[in-house]
Protein backbone atom coordinates (compact mmCIF):
# COMPACT_ATOMS: atom_id res chain seq x y z
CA UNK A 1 11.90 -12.57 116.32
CA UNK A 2 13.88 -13.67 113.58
CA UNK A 3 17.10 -12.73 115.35
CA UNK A 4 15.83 -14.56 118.68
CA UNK A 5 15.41 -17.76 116.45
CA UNK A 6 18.74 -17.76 114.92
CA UNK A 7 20.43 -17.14 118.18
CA UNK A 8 18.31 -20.30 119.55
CA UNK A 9 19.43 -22.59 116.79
CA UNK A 10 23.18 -21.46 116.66
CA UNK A 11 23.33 -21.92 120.74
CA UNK A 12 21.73 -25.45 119.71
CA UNK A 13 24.42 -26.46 116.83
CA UNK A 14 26.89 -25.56 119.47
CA UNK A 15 25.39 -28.05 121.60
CA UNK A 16 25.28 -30.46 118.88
CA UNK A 17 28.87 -30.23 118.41
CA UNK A 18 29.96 -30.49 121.79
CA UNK A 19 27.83 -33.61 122.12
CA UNK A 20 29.57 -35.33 118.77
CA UNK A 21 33.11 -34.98 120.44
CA UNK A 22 32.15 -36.33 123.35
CA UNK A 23 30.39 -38.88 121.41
CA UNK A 24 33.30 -39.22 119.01
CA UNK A 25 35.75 -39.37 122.66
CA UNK A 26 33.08 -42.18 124.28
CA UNK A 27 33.66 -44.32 120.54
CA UNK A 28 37.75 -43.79 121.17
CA UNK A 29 37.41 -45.23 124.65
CA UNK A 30 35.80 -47.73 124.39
CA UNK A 31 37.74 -49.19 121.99
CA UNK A 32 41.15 -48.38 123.46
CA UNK A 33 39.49 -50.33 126.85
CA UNK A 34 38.11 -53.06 125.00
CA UNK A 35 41.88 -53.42 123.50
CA UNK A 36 43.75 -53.03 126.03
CA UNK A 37 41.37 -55.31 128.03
CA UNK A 38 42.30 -57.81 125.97
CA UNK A 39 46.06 -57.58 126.54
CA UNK A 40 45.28 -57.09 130.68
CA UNK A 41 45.28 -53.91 131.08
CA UNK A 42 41.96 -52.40 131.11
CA UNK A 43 41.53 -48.23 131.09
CA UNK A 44 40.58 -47.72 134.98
CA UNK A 45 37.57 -45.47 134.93
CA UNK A 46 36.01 -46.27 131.63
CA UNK A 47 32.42 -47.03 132.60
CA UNK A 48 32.28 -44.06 134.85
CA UNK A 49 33.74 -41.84 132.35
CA UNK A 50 31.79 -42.90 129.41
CA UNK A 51 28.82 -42.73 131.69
CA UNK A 52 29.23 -39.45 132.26
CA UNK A 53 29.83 -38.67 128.67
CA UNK A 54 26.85 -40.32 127.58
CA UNK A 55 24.69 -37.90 130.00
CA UNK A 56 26.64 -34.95 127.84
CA UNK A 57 25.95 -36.37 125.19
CA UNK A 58 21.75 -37.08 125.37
CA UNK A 59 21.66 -34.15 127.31
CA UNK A 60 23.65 -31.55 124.68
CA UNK A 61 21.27 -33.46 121.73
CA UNK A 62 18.03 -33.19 123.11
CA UNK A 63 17.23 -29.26 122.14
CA UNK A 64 18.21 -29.67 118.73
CA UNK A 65 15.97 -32.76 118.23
CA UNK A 66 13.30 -31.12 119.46
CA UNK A 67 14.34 -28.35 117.55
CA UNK A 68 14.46 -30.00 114.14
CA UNK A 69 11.65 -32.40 115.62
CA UNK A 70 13.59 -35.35 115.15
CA UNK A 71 11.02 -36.97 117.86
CA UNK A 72 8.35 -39.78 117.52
CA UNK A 73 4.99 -37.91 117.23
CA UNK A 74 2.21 -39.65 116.89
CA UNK A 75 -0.74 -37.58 116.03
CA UNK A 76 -3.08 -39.34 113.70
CA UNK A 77 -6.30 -37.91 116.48
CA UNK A 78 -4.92 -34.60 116.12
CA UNK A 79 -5.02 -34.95 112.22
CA UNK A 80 -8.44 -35.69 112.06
CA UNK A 81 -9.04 -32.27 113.89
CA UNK A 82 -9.44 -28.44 112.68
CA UNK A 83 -5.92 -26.72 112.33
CA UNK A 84 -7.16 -24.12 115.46
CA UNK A 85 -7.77 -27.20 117.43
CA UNK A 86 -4.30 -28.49 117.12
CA UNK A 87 -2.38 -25.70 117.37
CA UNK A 88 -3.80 -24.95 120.36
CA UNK A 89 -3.29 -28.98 121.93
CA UNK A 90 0.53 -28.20 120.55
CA UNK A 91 0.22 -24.81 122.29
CA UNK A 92 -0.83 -26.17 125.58
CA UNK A 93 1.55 -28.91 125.57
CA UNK A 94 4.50 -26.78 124.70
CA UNK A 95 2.89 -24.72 128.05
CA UNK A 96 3.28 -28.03 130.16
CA UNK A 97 6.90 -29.12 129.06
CA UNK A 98 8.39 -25.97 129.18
CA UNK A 99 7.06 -25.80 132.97
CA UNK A 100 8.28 -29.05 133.19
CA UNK A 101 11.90 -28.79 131.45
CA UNK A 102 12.52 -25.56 133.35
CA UNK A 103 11.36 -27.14 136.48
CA UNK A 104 13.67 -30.30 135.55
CA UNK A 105 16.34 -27.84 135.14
CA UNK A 106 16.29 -26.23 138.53
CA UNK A 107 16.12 -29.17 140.08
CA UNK A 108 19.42 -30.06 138.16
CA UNK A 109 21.37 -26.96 139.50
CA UNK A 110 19.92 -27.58 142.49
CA UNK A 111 21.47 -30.85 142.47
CA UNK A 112 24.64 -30.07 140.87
CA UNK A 113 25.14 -26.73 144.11
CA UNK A 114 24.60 -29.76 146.19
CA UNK A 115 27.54 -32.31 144.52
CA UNK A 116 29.41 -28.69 144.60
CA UNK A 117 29.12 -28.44 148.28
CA UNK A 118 29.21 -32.27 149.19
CA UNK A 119 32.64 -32.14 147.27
CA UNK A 120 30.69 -35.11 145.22
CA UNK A 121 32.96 -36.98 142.79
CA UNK A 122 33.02 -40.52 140.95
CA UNK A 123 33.91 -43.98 143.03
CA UNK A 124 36.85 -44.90 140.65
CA UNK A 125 38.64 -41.82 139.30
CA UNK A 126 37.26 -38.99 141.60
CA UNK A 127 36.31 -36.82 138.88
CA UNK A 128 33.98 -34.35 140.26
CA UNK A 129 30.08 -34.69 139.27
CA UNK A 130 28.53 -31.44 139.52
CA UNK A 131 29.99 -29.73 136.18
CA UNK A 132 27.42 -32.46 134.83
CA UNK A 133 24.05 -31.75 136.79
CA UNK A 134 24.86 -28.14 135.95
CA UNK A 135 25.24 -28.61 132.08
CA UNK A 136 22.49 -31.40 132.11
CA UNK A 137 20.25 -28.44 133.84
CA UNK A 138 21.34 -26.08 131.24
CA UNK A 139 20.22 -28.74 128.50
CA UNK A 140 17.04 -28.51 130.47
CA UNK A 141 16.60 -24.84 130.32
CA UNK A 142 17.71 -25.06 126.66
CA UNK A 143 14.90 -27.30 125.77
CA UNK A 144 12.40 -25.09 127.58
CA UNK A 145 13.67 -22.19 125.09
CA UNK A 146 13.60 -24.14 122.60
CA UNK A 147 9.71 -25.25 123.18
CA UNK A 148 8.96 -21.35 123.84
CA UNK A 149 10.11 -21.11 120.55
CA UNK A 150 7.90 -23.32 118.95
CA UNK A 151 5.11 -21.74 121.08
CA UNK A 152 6.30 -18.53 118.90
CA UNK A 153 6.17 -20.37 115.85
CA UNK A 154 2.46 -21.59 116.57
CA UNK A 155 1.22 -17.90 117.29
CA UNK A 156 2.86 -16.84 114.14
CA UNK A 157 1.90 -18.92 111.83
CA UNK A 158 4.93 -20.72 111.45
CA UNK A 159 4.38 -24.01 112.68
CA UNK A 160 4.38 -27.18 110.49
């Protein structure tokens, strides 16, 4: 299980550093756009493109927050009840957003086969937009691991 966990976390620091250089890419932009703005010439494409980025880069961070639970959680009621009690309230809601994330993340593909087909692509530079949906619904699927995973945790007595 050990293994399984390790594998899960390196897949997530991955996506952690793909996220920061497209984070540290969106920063560049914008300020090359805001600059050369300023002098007339504005970067065509910007908003689309850092758009885009920015949907890399909540999607690629989202596992590893919940992963490190870097979340708001606000569980003063659960506190005030037995530890069997709330692991199994953070058991069953683990159950609900992993059916949730992985349905989230069909959906995506789904979405992303369709931009595929539809030869779908942005209104100012034409870049195409289902590489996006697809890694968005691999984010998706990620999280659901990542959730199973703390399910894991729970069982074993690993949970904090």
């Amino acid at each position: 299980m050990r293994a399984f966990f390790n594998g899960v976390l390196k897949i997530n620091k991955v996506m952690q550093a793909i996220a920061g250089v497209f984070l540290t890419f969106i920063i560049l932009l914008t300020t090359v756009d805001v600059i050369t703005r300023l002098a007339g010439y504005p970067v065509p494409g910007a908003v689309e493109i850092i758009a885009m980025c920015g949907g890399i880069v909540i999607g690629f961070t989202v596992p590893i927050t919940s992963w490190m639970k870097g979340h708001i959680a606000v569980d003063f009621v659960l506190n005030t009840l037995s530890e069997k009690v709330r692991n199994t309230v953070d058991i069953v809601t683990r159950c609900v957003g992993i059916a949730m994330f992985l349905l989230i993340s069909w959906n995506s593909f789904k979405i992303g086969t369709g931009f595929l087909e539809g030869k779908e692509v942005s209104g100012t530079l034409e870049i195409p937009l289902y590489p996006v949906a697809y890694a968005l619904g691999a984010c998706f699927f990620m999280l659901s691991v990542v959730l199973l995973c703390d399910i894991f945790k729970i069982v074993g007595g690993n949970h904090e």
